[in-house]
N, C-alpha and C. Protein backbone atom coordinates (compact mmCIF):
# COMPACT_ATOMS: atom_id res chain seq x y z
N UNK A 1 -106.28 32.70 -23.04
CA UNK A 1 -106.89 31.55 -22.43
C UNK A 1 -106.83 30.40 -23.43
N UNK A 2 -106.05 29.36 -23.27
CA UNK A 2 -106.66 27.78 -23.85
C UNK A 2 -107.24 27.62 -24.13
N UNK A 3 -107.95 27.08 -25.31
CA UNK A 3 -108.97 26.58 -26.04
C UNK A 3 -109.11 25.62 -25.22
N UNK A 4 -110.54 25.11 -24.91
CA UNK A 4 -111.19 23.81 -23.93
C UNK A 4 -111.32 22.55 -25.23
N UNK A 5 -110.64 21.66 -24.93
CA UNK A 5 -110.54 20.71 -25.97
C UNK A 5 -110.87 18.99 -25.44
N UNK A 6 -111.08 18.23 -25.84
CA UNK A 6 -111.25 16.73 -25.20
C UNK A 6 -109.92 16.69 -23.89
N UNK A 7 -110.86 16.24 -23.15
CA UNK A 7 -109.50 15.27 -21.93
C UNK A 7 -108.60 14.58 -22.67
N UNK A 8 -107.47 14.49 -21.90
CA UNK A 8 -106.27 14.11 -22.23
C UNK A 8 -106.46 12.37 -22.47
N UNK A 9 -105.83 11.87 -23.10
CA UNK A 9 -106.30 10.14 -23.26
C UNK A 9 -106.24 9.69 -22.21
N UNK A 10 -106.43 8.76 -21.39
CA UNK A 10 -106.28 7.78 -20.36
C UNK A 10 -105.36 6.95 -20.40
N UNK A 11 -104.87 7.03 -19.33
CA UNK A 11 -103.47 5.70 -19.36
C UNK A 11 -103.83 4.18 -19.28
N UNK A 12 -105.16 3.64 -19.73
CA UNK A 12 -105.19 2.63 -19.12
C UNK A 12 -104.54 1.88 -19.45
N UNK A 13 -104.76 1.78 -20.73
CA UNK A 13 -103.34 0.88 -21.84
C UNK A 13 -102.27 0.44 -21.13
N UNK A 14 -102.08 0.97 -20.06
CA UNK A 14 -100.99 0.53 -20.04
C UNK A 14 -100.88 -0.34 -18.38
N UNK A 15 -101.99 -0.94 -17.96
CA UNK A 15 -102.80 -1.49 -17.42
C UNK A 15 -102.83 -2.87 -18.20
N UNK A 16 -103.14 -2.95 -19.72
CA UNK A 16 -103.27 -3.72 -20.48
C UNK A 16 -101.68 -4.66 -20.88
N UNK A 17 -101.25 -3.57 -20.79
CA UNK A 17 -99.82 -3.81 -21.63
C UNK A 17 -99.40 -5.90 -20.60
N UNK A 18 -98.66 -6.07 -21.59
CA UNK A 18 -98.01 -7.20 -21.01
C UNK A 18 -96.99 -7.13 -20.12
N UNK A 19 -96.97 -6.83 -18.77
CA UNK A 19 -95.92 -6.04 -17.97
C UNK A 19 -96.18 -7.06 -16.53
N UNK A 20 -95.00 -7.33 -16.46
CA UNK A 20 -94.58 -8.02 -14.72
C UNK A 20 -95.09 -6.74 -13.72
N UNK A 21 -95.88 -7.07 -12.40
CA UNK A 21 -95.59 -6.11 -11.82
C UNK A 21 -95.16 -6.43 -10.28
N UNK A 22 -95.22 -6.17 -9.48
CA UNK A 22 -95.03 -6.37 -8.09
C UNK A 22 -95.74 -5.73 -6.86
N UNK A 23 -95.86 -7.05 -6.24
CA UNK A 23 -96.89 -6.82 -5.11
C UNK A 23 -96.70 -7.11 -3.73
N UNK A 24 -97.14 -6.02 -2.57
CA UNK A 24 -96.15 -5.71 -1.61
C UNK A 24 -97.40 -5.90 -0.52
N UNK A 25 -96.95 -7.34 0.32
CA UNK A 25 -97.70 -7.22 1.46
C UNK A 25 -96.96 -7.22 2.56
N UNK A 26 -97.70 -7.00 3.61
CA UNK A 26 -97.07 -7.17 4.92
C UNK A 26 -97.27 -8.36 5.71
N UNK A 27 -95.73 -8.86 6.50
CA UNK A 27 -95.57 -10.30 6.88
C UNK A 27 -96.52 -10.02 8.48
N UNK A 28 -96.79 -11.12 9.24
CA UNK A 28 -97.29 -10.69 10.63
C UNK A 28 -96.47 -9.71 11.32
N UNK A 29 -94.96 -9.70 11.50
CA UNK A 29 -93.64 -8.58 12.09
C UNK A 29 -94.09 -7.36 11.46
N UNK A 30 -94.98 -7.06 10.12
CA UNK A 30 -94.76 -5.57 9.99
C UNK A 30 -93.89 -5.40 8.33
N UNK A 31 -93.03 -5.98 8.42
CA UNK A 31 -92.02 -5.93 7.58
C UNK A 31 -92.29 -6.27 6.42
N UNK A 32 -92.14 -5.91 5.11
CA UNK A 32 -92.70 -5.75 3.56
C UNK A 32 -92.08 -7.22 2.97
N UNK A 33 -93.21 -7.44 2.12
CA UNK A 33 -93.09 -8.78 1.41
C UNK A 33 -93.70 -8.66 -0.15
N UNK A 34 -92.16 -8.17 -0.90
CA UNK A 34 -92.42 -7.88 -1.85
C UNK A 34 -92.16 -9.33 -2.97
N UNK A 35 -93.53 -9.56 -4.24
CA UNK A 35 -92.69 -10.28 -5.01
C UNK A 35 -93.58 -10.14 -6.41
N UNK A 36 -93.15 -10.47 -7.61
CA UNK A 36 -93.26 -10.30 -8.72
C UNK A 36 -94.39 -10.86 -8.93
N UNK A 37 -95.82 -10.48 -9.93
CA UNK A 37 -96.55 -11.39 -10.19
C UNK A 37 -97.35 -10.29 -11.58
N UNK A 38 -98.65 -11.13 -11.75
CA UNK A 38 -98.88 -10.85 -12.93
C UNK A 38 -100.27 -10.03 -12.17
N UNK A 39 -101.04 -9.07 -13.18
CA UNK A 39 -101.79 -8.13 -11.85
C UNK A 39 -102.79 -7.97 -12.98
N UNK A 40 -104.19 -8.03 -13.52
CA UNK A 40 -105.50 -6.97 -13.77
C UNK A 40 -105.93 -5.76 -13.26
N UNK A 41 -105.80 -5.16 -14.17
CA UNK A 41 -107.42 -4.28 -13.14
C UNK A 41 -108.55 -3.66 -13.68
N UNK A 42 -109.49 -3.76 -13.40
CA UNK A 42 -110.55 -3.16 -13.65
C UNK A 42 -110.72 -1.64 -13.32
N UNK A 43 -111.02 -0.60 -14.57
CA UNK A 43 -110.89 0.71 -14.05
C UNK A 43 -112.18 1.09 -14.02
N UNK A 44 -113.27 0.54 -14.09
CA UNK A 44 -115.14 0.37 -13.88
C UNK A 44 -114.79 0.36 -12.88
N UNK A 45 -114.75 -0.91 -12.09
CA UNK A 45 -115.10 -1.27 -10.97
C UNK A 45 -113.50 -1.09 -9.48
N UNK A 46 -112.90 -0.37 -9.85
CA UNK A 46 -111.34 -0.06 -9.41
C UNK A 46 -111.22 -1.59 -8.73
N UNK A 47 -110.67 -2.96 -9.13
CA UNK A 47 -110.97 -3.86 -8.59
C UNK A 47 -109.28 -3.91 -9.42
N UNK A 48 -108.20 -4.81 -9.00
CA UNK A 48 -106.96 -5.51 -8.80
C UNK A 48 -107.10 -7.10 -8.74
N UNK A 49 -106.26 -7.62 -9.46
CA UNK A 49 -106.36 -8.97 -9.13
C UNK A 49 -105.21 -9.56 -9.11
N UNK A 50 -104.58 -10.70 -8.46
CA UNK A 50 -103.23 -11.39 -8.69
C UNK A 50 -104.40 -12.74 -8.06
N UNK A 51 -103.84 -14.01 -9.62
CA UNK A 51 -104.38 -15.27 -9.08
C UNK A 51 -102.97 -15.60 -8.56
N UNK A 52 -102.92 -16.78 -7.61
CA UNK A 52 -101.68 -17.23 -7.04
C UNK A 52 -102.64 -18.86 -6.21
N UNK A 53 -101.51 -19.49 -5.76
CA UNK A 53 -101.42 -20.66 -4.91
C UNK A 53 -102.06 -20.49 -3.58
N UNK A 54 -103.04 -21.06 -3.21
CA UNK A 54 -104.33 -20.61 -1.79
C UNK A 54 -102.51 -20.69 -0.53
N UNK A 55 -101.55 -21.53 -0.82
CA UNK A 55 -100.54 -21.57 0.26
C UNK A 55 -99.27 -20.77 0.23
N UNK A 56 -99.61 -19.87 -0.81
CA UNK A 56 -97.92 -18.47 -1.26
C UNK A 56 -98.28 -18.11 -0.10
N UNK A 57 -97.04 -17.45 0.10
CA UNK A 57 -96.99 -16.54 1.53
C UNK A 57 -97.74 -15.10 1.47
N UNK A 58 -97.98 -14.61 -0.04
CA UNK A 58 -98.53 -13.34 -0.31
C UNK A 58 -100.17 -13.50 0.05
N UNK A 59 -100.67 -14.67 -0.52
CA UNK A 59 -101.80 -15.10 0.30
C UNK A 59 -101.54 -15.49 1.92
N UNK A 60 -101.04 -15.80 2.52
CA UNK A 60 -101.27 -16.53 3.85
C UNK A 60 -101.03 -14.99 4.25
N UNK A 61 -100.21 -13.67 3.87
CA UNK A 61 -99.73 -12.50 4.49
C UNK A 61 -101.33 -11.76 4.66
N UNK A 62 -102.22 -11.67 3.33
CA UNK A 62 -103.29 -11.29 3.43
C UNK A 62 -104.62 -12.20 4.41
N UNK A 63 -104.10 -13.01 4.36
CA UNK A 63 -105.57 -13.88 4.82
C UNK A 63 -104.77 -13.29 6.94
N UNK A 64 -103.69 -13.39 7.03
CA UNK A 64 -102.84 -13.13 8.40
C UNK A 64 -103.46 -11.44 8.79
N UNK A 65 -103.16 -11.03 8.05
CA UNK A 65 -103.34 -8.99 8.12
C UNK A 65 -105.30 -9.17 8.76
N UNK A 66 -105.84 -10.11 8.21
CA UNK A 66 -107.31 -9.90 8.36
C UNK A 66 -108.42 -8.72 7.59
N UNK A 67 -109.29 -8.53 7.67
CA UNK A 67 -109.79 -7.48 6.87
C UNK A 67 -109.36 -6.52 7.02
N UNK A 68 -109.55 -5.50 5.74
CA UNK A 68 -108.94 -4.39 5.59
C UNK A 68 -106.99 -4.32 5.15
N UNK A 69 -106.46 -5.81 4.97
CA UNK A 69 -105.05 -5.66 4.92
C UNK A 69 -105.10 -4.90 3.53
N UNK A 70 -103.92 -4.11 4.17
CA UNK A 70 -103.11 -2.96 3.20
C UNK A 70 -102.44 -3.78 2.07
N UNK A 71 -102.25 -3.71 0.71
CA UNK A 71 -101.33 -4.43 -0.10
C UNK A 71 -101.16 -3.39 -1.09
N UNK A 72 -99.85 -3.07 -1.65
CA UNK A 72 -99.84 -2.41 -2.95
C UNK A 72 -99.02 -2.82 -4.20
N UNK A 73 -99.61 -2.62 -5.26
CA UNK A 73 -99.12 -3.81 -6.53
C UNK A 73 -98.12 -2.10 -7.48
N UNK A 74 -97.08 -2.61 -7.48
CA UNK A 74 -96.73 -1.73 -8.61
C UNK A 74 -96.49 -2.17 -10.23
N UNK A 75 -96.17 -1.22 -10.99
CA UNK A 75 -95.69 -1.52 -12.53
C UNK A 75 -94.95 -0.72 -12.60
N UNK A 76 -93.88 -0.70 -13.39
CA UNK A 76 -92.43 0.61 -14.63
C UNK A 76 -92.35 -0.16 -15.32
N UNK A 77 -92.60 0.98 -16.40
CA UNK A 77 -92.05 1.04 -17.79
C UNK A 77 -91.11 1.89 -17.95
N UNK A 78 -89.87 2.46 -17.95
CA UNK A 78 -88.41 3.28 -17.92
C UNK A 78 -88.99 4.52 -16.93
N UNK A 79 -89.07 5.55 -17.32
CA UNK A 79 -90.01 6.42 -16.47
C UNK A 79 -91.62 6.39 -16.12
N UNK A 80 -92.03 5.88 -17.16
CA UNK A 80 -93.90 5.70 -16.65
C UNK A 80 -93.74 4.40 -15.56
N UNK A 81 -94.33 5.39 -14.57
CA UNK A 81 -94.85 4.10 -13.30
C UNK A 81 -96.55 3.75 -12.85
N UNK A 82 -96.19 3.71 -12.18
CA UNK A 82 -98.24 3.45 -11.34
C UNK A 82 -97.95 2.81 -10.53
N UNK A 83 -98.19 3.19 -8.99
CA UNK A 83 -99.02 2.01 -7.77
C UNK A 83 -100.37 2.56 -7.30
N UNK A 84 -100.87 1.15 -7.16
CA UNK A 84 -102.03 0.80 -6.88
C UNK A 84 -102.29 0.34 -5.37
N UNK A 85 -102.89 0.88 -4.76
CA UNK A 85 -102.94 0.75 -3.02
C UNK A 85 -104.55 0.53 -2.75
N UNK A 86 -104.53 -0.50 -1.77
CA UNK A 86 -106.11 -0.84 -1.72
C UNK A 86 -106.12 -1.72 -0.57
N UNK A 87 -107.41 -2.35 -0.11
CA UNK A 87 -107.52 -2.84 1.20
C UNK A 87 -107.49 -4.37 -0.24
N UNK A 88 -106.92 -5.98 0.73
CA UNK A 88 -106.91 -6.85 -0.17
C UNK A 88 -107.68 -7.70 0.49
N UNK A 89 -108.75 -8.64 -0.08
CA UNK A 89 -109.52 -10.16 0.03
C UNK A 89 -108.80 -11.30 -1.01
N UNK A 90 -108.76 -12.65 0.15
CA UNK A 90 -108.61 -13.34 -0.43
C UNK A 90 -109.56 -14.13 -0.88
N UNK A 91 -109.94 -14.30 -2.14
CA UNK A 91 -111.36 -15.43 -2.79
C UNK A 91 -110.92 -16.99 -3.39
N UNK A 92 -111.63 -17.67 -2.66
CA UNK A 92 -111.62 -19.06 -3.49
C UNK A 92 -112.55 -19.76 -4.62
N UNK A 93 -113.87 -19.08 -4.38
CA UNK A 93 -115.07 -19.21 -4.80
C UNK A 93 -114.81 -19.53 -6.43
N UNK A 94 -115.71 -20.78 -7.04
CA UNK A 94 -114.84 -21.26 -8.23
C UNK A 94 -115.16 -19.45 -9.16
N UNK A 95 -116.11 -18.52 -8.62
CA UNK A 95 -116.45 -17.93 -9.75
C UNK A 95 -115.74 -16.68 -10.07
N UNK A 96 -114.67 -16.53 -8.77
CA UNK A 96 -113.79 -15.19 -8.95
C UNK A 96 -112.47 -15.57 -9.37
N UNK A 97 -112.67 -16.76 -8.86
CA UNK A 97 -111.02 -17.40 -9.40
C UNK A 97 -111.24 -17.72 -11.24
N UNK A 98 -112.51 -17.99 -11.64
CA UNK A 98 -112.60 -17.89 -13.03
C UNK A 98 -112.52 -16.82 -13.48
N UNK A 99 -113.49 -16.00 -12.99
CA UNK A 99 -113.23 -14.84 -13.60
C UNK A 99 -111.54 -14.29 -13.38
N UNK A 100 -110.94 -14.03 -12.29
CA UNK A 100 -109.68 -13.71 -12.64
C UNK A 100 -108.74 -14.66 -13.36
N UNK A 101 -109.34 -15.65 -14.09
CA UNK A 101 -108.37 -16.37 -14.79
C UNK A 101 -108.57 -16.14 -15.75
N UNK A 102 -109.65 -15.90 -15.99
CA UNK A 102 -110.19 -14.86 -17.52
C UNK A 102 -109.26 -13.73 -17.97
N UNK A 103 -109.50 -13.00 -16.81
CA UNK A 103 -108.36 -12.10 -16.80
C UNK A 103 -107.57 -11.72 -17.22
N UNK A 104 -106.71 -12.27 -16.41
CA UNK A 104 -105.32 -12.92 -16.42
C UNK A 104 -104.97 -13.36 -17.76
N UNK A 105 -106.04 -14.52 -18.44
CA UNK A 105 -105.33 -14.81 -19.42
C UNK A 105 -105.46 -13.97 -20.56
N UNK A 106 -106.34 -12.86 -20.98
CA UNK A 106 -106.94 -11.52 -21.59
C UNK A 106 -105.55 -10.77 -21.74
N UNK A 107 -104.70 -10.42 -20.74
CA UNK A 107 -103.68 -9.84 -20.41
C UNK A 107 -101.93 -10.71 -20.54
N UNK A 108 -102.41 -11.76 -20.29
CA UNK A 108 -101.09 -12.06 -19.86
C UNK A 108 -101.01 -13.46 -20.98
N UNK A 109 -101.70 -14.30 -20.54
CA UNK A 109 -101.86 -15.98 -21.17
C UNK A 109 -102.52 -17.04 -20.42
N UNK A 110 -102.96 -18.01 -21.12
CA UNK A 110 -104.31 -18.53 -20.24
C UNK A 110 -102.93 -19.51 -19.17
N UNK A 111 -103.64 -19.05 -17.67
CA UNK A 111 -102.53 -19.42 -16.72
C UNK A 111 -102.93 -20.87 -16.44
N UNK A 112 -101.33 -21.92 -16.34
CA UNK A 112 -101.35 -23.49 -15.99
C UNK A 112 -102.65 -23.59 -14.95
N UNK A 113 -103.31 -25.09 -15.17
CA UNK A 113 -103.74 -25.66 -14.26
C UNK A 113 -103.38 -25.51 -12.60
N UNK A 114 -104.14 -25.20 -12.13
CA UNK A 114 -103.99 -25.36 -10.82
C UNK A 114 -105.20 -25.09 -9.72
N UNK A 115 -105.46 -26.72 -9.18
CA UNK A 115 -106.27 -26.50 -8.40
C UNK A 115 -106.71 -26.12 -6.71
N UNK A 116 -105.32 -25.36 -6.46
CA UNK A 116 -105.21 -24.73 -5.37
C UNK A 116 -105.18 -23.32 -5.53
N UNK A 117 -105.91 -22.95 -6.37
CA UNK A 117 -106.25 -21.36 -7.04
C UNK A 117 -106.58 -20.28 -6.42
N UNK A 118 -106.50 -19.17 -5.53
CA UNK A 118 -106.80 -18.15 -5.15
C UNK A 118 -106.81 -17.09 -5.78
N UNK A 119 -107.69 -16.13 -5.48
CA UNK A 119 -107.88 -14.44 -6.34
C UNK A 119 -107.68 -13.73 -5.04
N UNK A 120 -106.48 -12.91 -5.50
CA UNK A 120 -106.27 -12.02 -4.26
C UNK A 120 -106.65 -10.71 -4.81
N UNK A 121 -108.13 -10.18 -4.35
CA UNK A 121 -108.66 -8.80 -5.08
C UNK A 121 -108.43 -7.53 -4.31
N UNK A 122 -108.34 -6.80 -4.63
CA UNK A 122 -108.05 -5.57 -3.98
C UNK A 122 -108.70 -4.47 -4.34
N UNK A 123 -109.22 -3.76 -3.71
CA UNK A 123 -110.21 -2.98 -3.95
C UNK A 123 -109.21 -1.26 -3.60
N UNK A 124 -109.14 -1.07 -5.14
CA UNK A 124 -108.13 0.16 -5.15
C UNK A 124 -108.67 1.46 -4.96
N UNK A 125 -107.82 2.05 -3.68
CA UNK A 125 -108.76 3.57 -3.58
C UNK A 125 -107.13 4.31 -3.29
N UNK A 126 -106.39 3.94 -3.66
CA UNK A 126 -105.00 5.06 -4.13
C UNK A 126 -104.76 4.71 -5.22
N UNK A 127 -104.18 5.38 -5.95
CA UNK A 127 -103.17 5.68 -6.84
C UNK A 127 -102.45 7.19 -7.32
N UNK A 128 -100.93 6.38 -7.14
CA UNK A 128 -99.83 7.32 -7.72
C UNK A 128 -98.75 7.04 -9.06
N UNK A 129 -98.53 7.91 -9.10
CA UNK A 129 -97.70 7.30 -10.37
C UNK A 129 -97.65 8.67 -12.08
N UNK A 130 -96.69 8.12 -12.59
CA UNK A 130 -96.31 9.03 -13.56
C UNK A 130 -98.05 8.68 -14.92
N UNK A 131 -98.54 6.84 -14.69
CA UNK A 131 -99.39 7.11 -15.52
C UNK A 131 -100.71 6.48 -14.41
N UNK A 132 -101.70 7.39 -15.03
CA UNK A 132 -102.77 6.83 -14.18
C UNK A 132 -104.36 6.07 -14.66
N UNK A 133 -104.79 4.99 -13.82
CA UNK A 133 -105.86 4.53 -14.62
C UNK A 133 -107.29 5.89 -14.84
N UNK A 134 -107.92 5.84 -16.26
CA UNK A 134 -108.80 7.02 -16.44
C UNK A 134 -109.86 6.88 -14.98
N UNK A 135 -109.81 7.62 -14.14
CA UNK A 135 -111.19 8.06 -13.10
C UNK A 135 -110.09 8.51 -12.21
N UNK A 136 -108.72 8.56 -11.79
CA UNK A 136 -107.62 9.45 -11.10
C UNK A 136 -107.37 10.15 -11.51
């Protein structure tokens, strides 16, 4: 029998890492609307974020789907992957769009001015993938 030893580390790191990822909504037809963006997440609160333009189509796809729209954000690194699947809201409110600019810039770099700002949050209850955030 195995010696019982600490859990294995957590992948979150790599959550952290500086990595493009991509995020996949659906157009009104049904049909996938995939495109590149920069992504958070919170593994407390399983919460996703992509700030973007209140008029991208990835926003107008979510605000179109209505509550509960399906969206899923992926990441790769050569073989390590992860997607993240969750119902998505779109927020304008100055205090989520700060906070995900906080974010955002924590991870990525403090993002240009822009005052047509949206937080598209997603509230993650899948994940698959070769690495996973610690609570999967």
């Amino acid at each position: 029998m195995p010696a019982a030893g600490p859990p294995p580390p957590s992948d979150d790191a790599f959550w952290q890492e500086r990595r493009i990822c991509f995020l996949t909504t659906l157009r009104p037809d049904g049909t996938p609307h995939q495109v590149p963006v920069g992504v958070t997440y919170d593994p407390e609160t399983r919460v996703a974020r992509v700030i973007s333009s209140a008029h991208s189509k990835k926003v107008r796809n979510v605000i179109a789907a209505g509550p509960g729209a399906r969206v899923s954000i992926s990441q790769v690194d050569g073989r390590r992957w992860c997607t993240l699947e969750g119902a998505a809201v779109v927020r304008d409110d100055a205090g989520s769009v700060t906070e995900a600019e906080r974010r955002y810039a924590e991870r990525y770099r403090p993002p240009r001015a822009n005052p047509e700002r949206v937080v598209i949050e997603v509230a993650v209850d899948r994940v698959m993938g070769t690495v996973k955030p610690s609570g999967w």
